[in-house]
N, C-alpha and C. Protein backbone atom coordinates (compact mmCIF):
# COMPACT_ATOMS: atom_id res chain seq x y z
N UNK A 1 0.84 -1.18 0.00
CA UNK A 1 0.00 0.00 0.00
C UNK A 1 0.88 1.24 0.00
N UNK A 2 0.57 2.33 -0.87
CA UNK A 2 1.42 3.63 -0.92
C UNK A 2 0.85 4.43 0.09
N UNK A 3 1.76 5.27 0.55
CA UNK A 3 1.32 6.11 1.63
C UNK A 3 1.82 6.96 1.01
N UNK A 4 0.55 8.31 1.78
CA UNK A 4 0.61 9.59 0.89
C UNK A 4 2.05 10.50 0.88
N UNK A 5 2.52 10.32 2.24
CA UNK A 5 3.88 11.25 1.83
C UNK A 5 4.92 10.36 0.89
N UNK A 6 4.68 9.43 0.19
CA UNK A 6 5.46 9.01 -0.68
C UNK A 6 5.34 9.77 -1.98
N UNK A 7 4.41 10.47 -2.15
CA UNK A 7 3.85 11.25 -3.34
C UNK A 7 4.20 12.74 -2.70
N UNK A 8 5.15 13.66 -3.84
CA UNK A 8 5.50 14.64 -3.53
C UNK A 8 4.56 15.73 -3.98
N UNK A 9 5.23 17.12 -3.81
CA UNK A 9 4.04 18.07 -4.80
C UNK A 9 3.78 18.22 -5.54
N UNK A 10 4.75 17.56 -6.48
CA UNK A 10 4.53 17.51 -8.03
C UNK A 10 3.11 16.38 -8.07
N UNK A 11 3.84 15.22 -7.63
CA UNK A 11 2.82 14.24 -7.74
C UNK A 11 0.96 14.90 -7.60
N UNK A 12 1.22 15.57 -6.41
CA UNK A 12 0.11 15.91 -6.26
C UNK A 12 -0.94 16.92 -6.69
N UNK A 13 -0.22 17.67 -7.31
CA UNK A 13 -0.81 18.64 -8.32
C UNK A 13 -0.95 18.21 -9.74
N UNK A 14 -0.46 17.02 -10.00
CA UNK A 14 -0.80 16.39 -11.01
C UNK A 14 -1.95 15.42 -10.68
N UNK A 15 -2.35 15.29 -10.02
CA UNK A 15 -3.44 14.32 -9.48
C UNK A 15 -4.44 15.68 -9.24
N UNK A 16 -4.28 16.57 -8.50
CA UNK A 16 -5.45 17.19 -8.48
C UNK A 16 -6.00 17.42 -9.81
N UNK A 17 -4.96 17.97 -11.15
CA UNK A 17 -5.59 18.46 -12.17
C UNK A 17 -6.19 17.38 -12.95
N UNK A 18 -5.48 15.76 -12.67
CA UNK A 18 -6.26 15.00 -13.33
C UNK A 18 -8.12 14.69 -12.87
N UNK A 19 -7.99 14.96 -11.63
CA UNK A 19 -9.33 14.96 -10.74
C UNK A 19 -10.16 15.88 -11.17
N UNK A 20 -9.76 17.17 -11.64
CA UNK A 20 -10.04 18.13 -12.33
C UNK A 20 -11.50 17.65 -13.51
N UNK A 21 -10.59 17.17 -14.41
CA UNK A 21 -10.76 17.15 -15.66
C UNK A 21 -9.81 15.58 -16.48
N UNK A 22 -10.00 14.65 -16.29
CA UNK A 22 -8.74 12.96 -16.63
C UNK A 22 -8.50 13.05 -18.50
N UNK A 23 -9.59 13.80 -19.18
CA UNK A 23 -9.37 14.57 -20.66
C UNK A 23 -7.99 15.34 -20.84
N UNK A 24 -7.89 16.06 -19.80
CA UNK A 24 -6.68 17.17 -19.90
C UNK A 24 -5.54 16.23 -20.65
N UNK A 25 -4.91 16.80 -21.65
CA UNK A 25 -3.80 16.71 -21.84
C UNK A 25 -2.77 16.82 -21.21
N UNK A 26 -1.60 15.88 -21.61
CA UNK A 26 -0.43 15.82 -20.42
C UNK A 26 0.08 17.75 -20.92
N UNK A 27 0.32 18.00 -21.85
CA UNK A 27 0.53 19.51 -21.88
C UNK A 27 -0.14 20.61 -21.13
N UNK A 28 -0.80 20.09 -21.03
CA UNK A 28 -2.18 21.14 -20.46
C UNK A 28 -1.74 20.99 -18.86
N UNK A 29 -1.46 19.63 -18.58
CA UNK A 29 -1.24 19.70 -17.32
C UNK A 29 0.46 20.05 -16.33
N UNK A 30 1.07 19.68 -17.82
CA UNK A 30 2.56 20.64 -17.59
C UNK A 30 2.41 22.05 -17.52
N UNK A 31 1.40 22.46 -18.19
CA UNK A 31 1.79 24.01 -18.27
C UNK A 31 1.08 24.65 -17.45
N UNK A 32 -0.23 23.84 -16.33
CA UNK A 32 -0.92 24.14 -14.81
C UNK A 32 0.17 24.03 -13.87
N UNK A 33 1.22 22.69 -14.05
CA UNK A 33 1.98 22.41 -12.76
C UNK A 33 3.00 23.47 -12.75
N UNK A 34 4.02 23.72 -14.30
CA UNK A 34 4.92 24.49 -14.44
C UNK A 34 5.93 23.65 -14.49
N UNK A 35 5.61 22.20 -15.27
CA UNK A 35 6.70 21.11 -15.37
C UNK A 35 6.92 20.79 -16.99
N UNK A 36 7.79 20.08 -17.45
CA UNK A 36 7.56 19.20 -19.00
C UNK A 36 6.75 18.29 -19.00
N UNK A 37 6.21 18.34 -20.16
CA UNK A 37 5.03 17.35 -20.86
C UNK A 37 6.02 15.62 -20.23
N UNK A 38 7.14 15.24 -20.81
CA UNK A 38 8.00 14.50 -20.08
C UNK A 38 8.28 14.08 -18.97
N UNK A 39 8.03 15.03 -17.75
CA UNK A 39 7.94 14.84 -16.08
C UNK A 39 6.22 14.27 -15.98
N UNK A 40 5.23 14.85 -16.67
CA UNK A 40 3.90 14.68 -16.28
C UNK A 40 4.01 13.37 -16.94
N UNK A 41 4.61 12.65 -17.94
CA UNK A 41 3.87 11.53 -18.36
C UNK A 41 4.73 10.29 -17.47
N UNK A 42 6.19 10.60 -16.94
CA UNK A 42 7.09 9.37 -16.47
C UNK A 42 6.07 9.99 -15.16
N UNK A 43 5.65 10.39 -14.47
CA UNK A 43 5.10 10.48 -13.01
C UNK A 43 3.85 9.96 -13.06
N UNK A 44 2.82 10.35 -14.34
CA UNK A 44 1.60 9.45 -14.36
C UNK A 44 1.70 8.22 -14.50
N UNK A 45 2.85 7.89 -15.15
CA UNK A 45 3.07 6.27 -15.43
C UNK A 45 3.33 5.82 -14.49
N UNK A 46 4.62 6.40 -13.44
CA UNK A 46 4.96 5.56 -12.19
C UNK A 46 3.82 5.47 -11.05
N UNK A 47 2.65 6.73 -11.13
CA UNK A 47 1.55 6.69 -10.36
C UNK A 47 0.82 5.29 -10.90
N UNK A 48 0.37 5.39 -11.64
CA UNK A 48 -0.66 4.09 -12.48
C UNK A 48 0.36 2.74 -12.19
N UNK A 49 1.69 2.44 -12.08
CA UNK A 49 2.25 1.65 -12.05
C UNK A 49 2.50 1.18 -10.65
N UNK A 50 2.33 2.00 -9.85
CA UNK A 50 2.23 1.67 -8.34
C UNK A 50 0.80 1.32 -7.24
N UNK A 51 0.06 1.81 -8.72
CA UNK A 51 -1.43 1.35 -8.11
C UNK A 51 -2.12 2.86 -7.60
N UNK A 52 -1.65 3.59 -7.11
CA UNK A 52 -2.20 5.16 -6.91
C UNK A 52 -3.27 5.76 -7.82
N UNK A 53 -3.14 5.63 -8.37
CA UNK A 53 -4.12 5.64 -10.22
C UNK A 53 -4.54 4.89 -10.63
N UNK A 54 -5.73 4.43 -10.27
CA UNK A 54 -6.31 2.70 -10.80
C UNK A 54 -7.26 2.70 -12.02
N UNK A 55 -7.28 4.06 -12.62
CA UNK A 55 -8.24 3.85 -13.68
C UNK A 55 -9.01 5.16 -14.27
N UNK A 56 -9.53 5.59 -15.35
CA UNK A 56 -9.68 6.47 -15.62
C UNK A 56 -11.00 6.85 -16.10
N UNK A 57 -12.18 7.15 -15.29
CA UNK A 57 -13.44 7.40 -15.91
C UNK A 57 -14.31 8.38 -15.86
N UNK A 58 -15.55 8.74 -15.93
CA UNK A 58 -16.18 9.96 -15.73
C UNK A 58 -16.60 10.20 -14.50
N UNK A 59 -17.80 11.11 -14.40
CA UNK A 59 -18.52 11.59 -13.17
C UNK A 59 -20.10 11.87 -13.73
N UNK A 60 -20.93 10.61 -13.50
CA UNK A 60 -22.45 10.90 -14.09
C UNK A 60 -23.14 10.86 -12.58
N UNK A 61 -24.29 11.75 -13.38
CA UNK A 61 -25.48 12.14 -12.24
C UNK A 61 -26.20 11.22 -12.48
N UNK A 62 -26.32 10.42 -11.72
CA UNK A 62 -27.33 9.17 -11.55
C UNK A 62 -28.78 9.49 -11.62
N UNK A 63 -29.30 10.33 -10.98
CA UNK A 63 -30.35 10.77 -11.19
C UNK A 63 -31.02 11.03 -12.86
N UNK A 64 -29.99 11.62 -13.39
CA UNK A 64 -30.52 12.11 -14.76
C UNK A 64 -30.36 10.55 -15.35
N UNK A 65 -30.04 9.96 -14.46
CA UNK A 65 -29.36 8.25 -15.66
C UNK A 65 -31.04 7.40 -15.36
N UNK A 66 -31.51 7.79 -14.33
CA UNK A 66 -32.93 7.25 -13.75
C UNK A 66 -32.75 6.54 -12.15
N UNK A 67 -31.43 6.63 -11.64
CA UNK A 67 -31.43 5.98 -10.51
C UNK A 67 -31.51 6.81 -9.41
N UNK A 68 -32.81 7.34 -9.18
CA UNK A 68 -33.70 8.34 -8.64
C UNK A 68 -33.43 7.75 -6.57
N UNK A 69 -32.85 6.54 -6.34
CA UNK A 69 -33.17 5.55 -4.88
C UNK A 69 -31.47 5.24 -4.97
N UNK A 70 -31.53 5.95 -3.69
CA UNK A 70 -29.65 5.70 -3.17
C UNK A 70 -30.34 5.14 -1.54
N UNK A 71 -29.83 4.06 -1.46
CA UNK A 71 -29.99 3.40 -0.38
C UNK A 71 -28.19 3.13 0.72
N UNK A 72 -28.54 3.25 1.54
CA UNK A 72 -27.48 3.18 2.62
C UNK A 72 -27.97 1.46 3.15
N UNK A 73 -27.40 0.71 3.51
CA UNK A 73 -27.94 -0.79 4.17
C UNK A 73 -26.68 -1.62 4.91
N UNK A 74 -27.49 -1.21 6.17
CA UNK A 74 -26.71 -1.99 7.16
C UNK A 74 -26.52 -3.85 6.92
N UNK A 75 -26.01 -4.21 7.63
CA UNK A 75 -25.71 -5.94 7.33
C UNK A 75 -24.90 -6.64 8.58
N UNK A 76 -25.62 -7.45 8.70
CA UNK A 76 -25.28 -7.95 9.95
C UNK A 76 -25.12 -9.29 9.38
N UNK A 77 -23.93 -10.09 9.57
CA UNK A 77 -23.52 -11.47 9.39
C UNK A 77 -23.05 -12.48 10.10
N UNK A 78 -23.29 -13.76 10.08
CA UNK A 78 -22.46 -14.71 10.51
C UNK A 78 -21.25 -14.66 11.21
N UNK A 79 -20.48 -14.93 12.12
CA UNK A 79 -19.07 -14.54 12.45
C UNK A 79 -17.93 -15.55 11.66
N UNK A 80 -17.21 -14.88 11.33
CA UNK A 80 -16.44 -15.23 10.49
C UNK A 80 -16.80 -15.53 9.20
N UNK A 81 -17.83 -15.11 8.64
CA UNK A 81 -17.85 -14.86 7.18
C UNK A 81 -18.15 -13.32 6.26
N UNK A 82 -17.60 -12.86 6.97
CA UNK A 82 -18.23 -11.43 6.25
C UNK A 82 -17.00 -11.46 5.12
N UNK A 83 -16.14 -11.06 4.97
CA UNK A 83 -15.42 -10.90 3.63
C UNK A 83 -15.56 -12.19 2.73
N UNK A 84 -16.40 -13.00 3.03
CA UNK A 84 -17.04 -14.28 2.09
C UNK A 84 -18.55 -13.53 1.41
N UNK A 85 -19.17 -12.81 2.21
CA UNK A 85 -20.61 -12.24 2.07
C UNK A 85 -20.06 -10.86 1.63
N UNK A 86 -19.11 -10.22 1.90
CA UNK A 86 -18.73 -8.57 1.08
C UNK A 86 -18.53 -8.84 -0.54
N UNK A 87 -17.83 -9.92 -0.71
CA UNK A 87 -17.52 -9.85 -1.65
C UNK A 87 -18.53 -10.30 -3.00
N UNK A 88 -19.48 -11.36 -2.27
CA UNK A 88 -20.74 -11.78 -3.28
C UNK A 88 -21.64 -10.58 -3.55
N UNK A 89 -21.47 -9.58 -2.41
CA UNK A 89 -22.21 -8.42 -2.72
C UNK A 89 -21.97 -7.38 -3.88
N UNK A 90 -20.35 -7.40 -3.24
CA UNK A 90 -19.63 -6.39 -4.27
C UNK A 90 -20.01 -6.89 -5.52
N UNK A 91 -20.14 -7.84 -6.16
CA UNK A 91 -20.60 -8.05 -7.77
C UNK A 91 -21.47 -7.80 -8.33
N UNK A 92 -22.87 -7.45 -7.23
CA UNK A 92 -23.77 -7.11 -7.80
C UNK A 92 -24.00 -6.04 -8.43
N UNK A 93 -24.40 -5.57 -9.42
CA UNK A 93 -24.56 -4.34 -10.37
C UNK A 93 -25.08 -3.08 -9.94
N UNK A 94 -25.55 -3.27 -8.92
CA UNK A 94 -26.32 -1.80 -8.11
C UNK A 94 -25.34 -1.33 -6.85
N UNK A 95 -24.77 -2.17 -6.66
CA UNK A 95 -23.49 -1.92 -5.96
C UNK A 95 -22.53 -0.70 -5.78
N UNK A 96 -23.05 0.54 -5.36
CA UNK A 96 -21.66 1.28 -5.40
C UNK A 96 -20.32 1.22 -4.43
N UNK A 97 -20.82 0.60 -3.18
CA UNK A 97 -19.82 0.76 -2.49
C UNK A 97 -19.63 -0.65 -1.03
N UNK A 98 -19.15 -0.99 -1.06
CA UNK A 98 -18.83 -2.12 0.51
C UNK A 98 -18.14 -1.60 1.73
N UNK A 99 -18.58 -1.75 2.12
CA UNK A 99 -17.71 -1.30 4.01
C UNK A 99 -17.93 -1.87 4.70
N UNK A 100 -16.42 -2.79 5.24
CA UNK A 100 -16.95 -3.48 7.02
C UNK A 100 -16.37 -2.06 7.63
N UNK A 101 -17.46 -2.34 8.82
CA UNK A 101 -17.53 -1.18 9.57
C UNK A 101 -17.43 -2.03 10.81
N UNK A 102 -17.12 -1.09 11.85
CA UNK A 102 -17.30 -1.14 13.38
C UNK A 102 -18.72 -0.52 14.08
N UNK A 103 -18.93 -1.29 15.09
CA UNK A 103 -20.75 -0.68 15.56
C UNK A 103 -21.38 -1.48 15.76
N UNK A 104 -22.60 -1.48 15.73
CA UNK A 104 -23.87 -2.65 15.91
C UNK A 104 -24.06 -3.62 14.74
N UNK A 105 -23.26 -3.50 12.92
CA UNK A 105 -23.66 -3.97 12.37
C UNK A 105 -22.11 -3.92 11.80
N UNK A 106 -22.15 -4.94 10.84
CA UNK A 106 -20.48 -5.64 10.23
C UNK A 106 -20.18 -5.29 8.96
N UNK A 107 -21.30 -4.31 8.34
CA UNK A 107 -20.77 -3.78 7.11
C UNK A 107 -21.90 -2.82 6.33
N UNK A 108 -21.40 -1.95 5.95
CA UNK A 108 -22.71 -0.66 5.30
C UNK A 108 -22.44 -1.25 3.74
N UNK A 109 -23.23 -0.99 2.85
CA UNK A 109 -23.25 -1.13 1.14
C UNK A 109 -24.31 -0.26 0.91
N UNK A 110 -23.56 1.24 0.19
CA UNK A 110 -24.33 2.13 -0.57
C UNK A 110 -24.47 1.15 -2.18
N UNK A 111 -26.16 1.41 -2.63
CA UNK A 111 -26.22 1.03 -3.96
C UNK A 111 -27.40 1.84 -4.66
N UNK A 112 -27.28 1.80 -5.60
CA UNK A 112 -28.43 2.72 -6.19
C UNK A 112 -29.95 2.04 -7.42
N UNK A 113 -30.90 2.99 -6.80
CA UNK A 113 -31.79 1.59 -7.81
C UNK A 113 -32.42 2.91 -8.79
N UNK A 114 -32.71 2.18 -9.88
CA UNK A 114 -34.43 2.88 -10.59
C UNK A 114 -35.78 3.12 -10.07
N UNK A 115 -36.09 1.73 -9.39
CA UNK A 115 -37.38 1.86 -8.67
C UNK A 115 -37.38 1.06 -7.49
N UNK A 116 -38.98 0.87 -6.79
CA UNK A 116 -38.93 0.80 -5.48
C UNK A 116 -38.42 -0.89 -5.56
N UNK A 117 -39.44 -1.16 -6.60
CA UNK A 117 -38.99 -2.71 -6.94
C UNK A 117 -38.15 -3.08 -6.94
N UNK A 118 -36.99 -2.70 -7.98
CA UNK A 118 -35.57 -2.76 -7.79
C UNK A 118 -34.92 -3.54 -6.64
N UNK A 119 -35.10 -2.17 -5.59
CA UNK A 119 -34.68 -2.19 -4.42
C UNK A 119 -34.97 -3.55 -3.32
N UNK A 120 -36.52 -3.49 -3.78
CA UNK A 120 -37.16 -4.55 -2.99
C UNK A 120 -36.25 -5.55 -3.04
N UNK A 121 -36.10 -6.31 -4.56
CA UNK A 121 -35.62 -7.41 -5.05
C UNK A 121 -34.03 -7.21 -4.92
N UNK A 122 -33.13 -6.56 -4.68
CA UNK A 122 -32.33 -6.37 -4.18
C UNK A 122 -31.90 -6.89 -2.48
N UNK A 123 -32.69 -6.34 -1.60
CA UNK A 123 -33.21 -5.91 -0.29
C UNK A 123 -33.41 -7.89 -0.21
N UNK A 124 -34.33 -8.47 -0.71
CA UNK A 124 -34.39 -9.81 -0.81
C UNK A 124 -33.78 -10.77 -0.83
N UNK A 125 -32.50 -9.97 -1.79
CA UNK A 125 -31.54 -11.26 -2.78
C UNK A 125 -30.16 -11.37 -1.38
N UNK A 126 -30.03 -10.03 -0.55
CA UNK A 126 -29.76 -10.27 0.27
C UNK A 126 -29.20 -10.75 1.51
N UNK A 127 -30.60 -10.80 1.69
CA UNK A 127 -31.36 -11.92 2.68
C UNK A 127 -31.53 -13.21 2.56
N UNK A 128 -31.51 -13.32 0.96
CA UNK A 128 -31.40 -14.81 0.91
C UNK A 128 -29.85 -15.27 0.71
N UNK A 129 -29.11 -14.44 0.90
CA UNK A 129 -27.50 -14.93 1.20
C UNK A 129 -27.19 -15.75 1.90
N UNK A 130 -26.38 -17.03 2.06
CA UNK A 130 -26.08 -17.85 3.51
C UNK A 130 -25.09 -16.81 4.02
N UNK A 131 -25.50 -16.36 5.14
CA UNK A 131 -24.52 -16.35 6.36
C UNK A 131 -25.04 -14.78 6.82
N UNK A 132 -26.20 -13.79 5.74
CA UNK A 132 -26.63 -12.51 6.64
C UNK A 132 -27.69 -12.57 7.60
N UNK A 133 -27.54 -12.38 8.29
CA UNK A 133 -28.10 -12.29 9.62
C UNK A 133 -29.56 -11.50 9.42
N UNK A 134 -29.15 -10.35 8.89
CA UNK A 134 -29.85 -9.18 8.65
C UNK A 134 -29.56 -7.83 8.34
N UNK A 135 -30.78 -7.17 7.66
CA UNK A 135 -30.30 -5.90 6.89
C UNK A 135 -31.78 -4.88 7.76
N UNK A 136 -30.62 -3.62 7.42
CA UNK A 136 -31.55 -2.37 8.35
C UNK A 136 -31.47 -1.44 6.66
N UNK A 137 -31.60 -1.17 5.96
CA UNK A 137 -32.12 -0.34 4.73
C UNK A 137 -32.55 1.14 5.27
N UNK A 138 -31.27 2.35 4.62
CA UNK A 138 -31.86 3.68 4.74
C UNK A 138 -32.33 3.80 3.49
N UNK A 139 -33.25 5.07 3.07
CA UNK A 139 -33.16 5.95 1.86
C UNK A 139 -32.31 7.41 2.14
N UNK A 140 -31.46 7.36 1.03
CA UNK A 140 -31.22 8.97 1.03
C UNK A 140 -32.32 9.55 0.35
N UNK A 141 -32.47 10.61 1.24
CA UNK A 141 -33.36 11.76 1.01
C UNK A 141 -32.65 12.65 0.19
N UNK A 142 -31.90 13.14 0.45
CA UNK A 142 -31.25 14.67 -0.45
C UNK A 142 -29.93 14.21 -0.31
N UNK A 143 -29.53 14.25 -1.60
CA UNK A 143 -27.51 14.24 -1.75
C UNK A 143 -27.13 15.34 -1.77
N UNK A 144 -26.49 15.64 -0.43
CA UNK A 144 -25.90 17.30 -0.41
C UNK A 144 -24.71 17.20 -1.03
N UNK A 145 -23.81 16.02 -0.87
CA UNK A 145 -22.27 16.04 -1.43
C UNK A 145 -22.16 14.52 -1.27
N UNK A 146 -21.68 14.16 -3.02
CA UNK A 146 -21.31 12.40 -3.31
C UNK A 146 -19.98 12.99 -4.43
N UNK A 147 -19.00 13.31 -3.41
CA UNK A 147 -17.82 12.85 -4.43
C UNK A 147 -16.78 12.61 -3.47
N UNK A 148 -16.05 10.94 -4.20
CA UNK A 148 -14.54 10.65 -3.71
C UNK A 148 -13.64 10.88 -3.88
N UNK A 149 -13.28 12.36 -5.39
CA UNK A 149 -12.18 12.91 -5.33
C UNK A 149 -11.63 13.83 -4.41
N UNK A 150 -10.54 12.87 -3.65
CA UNK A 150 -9.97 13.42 -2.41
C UNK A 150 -8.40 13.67 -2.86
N UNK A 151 -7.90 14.63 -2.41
CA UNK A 151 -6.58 14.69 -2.38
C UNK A 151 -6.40 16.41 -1.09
């Protein structure tokens, strides 16, 4: 695992501008940092090559896509099988996110649906997992702020 002070300022102003905008040209982003087109591309490469950079895609509003139901869902499992049950989850297609967590329950999974149905049958498929115990299901009401570009 890389740890962040292994990444200097360069590094990191090249990561913000890719967070920016991942279109930008490596020029475009030499001539934001104040480096050569040459430094930005051997540093993006050694980033992507160390795993720091895992991939390069957009930022869509789900909503306008139709997935109107962002659900938060607690999960309570079996002992000693939860990263057996995280991971059957993680595949599923509505899936945005897995977390074992600490607390009353052994792991949160944000996912997003179209409709209530969806969800239902989701919410179901579940439950019919061997080894969950049980699920507590929020709705988000209002998304004030959903982004993971962090630096």
């Amino acid at each position: 695992m890389r740890k962040q002070e292994d990444l200097d300022e360069i590094d990191l102003r090249i990561l913000e501008e890719l967070l920016k905008d991942s279109r930008k040209s490596f020029r475009e982003i030499a001539r934001r940092v104040g480096i050569s087109v040459g430094t930005v591309l051997a540093r993006v490469k050694n980033m992507e090559k160390k795993g720091v950079i895992k991939g390069y895609t957009v930022l869509l509003d789900h909503e306008k896509l139709g997935y109107e139901l962002t659900a938060v869902i607690e999960l309570t499992v079996s002992k000693g099988r939860l990263l057996e049950v995280d991971k059957e989850i993680a595949k599923k297609p509505n899936v945005c996110a897995v977390y074992d967590t600490t607390g009353l329950t052994d792991a949160m999974i944000i996912a997003k649906f179209k409709t209530r149905e969806e969800l239902s049958k989701f919410t179901k498929s579940l439950l019919s997992l061997q080894h969950v115990e049980r699920t507590n299901t929020h709705f988000v009401l209002t998304t004030i702020k959903e982004d993971f570009r962090l630096i």
